[in-house]
C-alpha atoms as a PDB file:
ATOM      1  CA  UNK A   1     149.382 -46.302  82.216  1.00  0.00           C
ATOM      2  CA  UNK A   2     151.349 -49.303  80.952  1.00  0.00           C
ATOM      3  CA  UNK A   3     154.377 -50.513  83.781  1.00  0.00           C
ATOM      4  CA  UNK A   4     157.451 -49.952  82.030  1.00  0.00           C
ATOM      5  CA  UNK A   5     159.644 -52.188  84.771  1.00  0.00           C
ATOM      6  CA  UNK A   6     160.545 -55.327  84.864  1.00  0.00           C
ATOM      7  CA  UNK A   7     160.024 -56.279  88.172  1.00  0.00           C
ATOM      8  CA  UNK A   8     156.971 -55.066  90.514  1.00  0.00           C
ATOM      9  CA  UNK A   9     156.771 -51.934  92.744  1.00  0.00           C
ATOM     10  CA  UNK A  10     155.409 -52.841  96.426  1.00  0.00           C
ATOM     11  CA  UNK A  11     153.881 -49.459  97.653  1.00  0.00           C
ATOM     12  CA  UNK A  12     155.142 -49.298 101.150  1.00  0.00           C
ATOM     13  CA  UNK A  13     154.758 -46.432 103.671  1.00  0.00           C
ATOM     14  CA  UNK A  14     157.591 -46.004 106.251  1.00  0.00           C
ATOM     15  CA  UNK A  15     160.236 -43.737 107.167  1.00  0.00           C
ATOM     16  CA  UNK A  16     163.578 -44.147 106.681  1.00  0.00           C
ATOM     17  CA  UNK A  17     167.104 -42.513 106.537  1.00  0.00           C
ATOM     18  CA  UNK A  18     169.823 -41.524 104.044  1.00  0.00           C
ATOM     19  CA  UNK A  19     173.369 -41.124 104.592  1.00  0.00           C
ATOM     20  CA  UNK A  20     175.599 -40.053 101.589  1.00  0.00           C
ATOM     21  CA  UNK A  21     179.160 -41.429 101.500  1.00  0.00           C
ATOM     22  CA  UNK A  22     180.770 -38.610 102.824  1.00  0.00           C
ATOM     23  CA  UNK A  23     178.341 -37.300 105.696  1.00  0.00           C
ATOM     24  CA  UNK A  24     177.441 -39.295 109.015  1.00  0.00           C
ATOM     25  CA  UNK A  25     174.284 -36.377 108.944  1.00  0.00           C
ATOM     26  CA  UNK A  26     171.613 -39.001 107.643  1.00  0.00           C
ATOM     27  CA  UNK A  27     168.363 -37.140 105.270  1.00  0.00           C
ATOM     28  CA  UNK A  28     165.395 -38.410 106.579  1.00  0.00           C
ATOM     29  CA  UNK A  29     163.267 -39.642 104.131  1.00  0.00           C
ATOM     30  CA  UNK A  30     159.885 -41.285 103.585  1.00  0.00           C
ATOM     31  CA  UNK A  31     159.796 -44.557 101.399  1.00  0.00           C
ATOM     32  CA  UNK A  32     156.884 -44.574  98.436  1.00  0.00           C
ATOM     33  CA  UNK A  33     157.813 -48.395  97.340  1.00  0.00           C
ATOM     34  CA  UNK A  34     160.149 -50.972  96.813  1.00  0.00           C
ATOM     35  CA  UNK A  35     161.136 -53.746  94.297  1.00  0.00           C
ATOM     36  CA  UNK A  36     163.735 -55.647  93.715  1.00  0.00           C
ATOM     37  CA  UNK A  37     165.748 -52.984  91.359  1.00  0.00           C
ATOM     38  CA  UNK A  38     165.331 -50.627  94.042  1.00  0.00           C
ATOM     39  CA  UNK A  39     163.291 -48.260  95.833  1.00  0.00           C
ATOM     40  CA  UNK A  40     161.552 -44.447  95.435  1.00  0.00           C
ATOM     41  CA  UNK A  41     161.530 -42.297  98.244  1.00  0.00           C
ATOM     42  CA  UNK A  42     160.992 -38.277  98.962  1.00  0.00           C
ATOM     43  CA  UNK A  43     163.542 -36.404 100.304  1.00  0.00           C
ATOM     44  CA  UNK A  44     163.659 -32.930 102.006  1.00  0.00           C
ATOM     45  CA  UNK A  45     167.271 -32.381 101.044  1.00  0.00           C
ATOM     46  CA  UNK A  46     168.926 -33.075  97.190  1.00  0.00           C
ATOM     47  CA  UNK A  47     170.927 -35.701  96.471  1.00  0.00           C
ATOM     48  CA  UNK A  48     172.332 -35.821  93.219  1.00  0.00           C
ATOM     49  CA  UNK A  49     172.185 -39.077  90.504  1.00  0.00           C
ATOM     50  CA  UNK A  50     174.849 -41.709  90.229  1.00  0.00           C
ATOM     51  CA  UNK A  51     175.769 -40.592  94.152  1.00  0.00           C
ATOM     52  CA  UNK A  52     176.517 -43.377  96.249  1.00  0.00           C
ATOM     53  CA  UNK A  53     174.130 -43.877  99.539  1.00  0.00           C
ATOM     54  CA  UNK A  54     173.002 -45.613 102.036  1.00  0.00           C
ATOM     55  CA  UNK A  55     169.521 -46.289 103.382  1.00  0.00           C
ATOM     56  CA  UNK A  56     168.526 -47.113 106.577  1.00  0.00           C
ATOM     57  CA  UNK A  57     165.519 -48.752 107.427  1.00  0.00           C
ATOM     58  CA  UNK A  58     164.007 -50.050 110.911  1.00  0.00           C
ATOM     59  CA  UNK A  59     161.155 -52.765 111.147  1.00  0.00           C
ATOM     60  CA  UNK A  60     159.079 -53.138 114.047  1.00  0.00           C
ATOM     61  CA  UNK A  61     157.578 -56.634 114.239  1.00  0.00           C
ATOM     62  CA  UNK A  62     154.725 -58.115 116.422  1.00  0.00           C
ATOM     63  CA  UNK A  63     156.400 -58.099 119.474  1.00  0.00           C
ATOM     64  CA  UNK A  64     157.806 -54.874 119.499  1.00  0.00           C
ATOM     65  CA  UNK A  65     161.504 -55.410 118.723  1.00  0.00           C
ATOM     66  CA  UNK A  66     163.108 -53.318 115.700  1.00  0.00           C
ATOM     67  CA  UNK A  67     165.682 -54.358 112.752  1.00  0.00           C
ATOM     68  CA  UNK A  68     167.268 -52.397 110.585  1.00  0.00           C
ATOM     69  CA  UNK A  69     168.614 -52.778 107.404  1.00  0.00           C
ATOM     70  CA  UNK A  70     170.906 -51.064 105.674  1.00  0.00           C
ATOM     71  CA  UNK A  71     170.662 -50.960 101.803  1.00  0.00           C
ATOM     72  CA  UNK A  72     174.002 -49.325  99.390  1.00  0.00           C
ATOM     73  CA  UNK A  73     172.827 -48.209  96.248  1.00  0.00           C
ATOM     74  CA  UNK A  74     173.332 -45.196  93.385  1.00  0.00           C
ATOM     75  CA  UNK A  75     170.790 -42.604  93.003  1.00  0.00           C
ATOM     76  CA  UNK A  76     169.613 -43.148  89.575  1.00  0.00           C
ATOM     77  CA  UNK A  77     167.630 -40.088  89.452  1.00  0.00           C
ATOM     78  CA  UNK A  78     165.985 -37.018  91.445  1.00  0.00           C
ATOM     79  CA  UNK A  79     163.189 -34.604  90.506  1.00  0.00           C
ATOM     80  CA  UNK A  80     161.534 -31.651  92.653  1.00  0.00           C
ATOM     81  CA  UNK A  81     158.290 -32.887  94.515  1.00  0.00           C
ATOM     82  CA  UNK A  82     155.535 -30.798  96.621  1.00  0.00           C
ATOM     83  CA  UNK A  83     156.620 -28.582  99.023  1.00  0.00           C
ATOM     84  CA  UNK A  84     160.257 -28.283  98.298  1.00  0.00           C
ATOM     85  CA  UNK A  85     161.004 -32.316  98.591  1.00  0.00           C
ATOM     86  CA  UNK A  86     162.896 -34.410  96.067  1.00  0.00           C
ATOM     87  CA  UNK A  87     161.644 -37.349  94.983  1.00  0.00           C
ATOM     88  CA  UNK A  88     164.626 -39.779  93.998  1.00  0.00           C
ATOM     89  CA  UNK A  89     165.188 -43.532  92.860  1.00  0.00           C
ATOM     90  CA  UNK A  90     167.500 -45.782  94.498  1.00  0.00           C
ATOM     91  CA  UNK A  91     168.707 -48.682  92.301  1.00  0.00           C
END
């Protein structure tokens, strides 16, 4: 299958969480990859395109301490996945 995008995809496995603009009730979610346009991830509950978000995500390095980072973006689309999850792209 030819790539279609103009930058690269990192495939990344991790968990994360989304909060929509209006809720402080974050949807967890589990990251598939990353690039610099954005990022695809699988979500249990629906989210709708061109809604704002934001998605929190916590590192654990070497020594055991954990970052997060927060990323705003749109939903630029969503589309039903396995066992009733949504699979959705953040740009």
């Amino acid at each position: 299958m030819e790539e279609h995008r103009s930058t690269t995809r990192y495939p990344i496995n991790g968990i994360a969480e989304v909060y929509r603009k209006k809720s402080k009730n974050p949807i967890k979610a589990i990251i598939q990859d990353v690039s610099k346009g954005g990022m695809a991830l699988h979500l249990d509950k629906v989210v709708n395109p061109e809604e704002e978000v934001t998605v929190s995500i916590k590192f654990e390095d070497h020594d055991g301490n954990v970052a997060e980072e927060r990323v705003k973006g749109k939903v630029a689309w969503k589309d039903h996945w396995e066992n009733k999850l949504y699979f959705v792209s953040i740009s």
